[in-house]
Protein backbone atom coordinates (compact mmCIF):
# COMPACT_ATOMS: atom_id res chain seq x y z
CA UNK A 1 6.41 4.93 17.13
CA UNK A 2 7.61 4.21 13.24
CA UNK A 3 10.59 4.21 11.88
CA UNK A 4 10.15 7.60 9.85
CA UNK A 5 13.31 10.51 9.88
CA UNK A 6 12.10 12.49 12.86
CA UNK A 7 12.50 9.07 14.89
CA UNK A 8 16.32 8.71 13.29
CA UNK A 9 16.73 12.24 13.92
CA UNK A 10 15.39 12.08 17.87
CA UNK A 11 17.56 9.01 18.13
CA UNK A 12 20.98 10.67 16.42
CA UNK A 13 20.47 13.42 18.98
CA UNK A 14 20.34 10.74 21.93
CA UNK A 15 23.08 9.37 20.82
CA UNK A 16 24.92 12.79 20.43
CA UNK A 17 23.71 13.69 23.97
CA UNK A 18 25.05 10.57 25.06
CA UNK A 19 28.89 10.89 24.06
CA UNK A 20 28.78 14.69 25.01
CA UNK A 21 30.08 13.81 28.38
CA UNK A 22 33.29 11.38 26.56
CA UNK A 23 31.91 7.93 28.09
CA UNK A 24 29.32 5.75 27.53
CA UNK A 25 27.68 4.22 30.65
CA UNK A 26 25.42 0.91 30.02
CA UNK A 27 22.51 1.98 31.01
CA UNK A 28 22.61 4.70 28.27
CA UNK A 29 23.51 2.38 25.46
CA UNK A 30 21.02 0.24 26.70
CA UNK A 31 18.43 3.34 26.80
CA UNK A 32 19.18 4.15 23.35
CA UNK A 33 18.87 0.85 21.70
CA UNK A 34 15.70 -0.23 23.41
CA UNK A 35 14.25 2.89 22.48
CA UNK A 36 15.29 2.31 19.04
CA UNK A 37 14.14 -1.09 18.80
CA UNK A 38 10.55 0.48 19.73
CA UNK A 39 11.14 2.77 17.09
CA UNK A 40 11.33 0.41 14.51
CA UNK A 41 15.10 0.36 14.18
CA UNK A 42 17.79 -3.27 13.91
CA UNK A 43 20.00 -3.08 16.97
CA UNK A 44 22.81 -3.51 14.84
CA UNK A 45 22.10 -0.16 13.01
CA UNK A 46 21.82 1.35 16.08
CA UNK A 47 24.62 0.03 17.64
CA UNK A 48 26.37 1.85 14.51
CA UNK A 49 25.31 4.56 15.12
CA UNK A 50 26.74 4.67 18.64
CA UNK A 51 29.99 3.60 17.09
CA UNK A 52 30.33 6.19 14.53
CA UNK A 53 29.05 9.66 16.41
CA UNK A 54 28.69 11.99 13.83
CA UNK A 55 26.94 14.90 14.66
CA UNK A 56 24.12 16.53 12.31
CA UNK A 57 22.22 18.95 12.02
CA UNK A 58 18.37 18.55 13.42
CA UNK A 59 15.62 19.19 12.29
CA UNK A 60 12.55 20.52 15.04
CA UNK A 61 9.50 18.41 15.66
CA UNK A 62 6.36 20.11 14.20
CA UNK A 63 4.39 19.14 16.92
CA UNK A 64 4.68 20.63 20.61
CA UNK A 65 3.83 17.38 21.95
CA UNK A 66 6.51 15.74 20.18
CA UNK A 67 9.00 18.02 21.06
CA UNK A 68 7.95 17.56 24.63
CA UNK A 69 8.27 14.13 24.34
CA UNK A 70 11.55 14.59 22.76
CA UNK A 71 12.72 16.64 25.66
CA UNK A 72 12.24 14.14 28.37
CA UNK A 73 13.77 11.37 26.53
CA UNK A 74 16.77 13.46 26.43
CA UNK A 75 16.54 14.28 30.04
CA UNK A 76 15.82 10.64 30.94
CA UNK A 77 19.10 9.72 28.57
CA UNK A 78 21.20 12.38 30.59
CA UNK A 79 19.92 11.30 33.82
CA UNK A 80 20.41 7.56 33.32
CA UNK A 81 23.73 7.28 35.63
CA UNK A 82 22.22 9.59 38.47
CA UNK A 83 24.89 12.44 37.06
CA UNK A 84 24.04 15.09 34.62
CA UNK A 85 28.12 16.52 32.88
CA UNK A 86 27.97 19.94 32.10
CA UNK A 87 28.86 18.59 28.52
CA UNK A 88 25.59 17.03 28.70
CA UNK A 89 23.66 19.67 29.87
CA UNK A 90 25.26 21.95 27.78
CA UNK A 91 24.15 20.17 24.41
CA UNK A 92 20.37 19.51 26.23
CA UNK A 93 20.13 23.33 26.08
CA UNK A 94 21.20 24.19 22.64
CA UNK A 95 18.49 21.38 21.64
CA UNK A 96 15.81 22.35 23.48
CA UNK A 97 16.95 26.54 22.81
CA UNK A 98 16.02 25.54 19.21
CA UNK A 99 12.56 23.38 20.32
CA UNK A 100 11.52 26.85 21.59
CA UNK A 101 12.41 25.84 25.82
CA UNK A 102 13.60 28.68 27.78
CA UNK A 103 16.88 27.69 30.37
CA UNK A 104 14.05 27.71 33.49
CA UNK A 105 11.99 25.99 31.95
CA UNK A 106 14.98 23.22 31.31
CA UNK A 107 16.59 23.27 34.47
CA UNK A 108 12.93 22.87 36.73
CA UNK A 109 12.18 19.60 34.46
CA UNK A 110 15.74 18.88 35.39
CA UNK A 111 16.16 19.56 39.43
CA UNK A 112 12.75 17.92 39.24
CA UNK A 113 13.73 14.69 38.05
CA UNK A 114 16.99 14.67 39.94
CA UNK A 115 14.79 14.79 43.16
CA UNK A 116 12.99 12.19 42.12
CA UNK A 117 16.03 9.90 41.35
CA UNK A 118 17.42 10.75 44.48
CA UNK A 119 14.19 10.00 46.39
CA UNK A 120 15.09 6.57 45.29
CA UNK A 121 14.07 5.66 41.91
CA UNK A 122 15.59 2.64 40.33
CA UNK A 123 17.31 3.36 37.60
CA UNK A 124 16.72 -0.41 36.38
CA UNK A 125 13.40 0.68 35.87
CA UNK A 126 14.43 3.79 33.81
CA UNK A 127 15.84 1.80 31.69
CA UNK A 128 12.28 -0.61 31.25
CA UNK A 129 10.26 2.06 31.02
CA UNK A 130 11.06 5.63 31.29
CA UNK A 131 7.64 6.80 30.25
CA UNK A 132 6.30 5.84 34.22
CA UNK A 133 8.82 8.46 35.65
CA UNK A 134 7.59 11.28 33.43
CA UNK A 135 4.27 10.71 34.30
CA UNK A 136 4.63 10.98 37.81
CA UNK A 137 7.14 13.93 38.07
């Protein structure tokens, strides 16, 4: 990935998603900034971002693929601490309402990633590489 405005805009969003639930848990901060760093972005920006939370208004991915993409590093971001708020969840469906997802369709990729947290997934490795997970779900 580049550092181009849909990237800032996917990343606001994470970061958005990631106070919705009023705490920030390591492993999401650390989600967010090495996803960031891929992206092209200084920590230390990113790390402002964190600090200052403003919300925004987003624009939608053009591509389907992207906004797939999107979607499941949202869901990854929310599923981090093995614990999805309804604050969370909440903000993940306005989001993905306005990528075109229906509810279902949110709450299967959802239960489906829970199960396979719960079936004993390391989080550690969430945080390395979340891209394995969704390809195996």
């Amino acid at each position: 990935m580049t550092k181009n405005p849909e990237n800032k805009n996917h990343l606001r969003n994470l970061i958005s998603l990631m106070h919705a639930d009023g705490k920030i848990v390591d492993e999401e901060k650390s989600f967010i900034i090495q996803l960031g760093k891929k992206m092209g972005f200084e920590q230390s920006v990113i790390e402002h971002w964190i600090a200052e939370n403003k919300h925004y208004q987003y624009s939608i991915p053009d591509s389907i693929t992207r906004r797939y993409a999107e979607l499941y590093e949202m869901i990854g971001l929310i599923s981090i601490d093995g614990n999805i708020h309804k604050s969370e969840l909440k903000l993940l469906h306005k989001i993905a309402g306005r990528f075109g997802f229906r509810k279902e369709i949110i709450n299967a990729i959802i239960k489906g990633i829970q199960d396979f947290i719960l079936k004993g997934f390391s989080q550690n490795t969430l945080d390395k590489d979340y891209s394995t997970m969704f390809k195996t779900v």
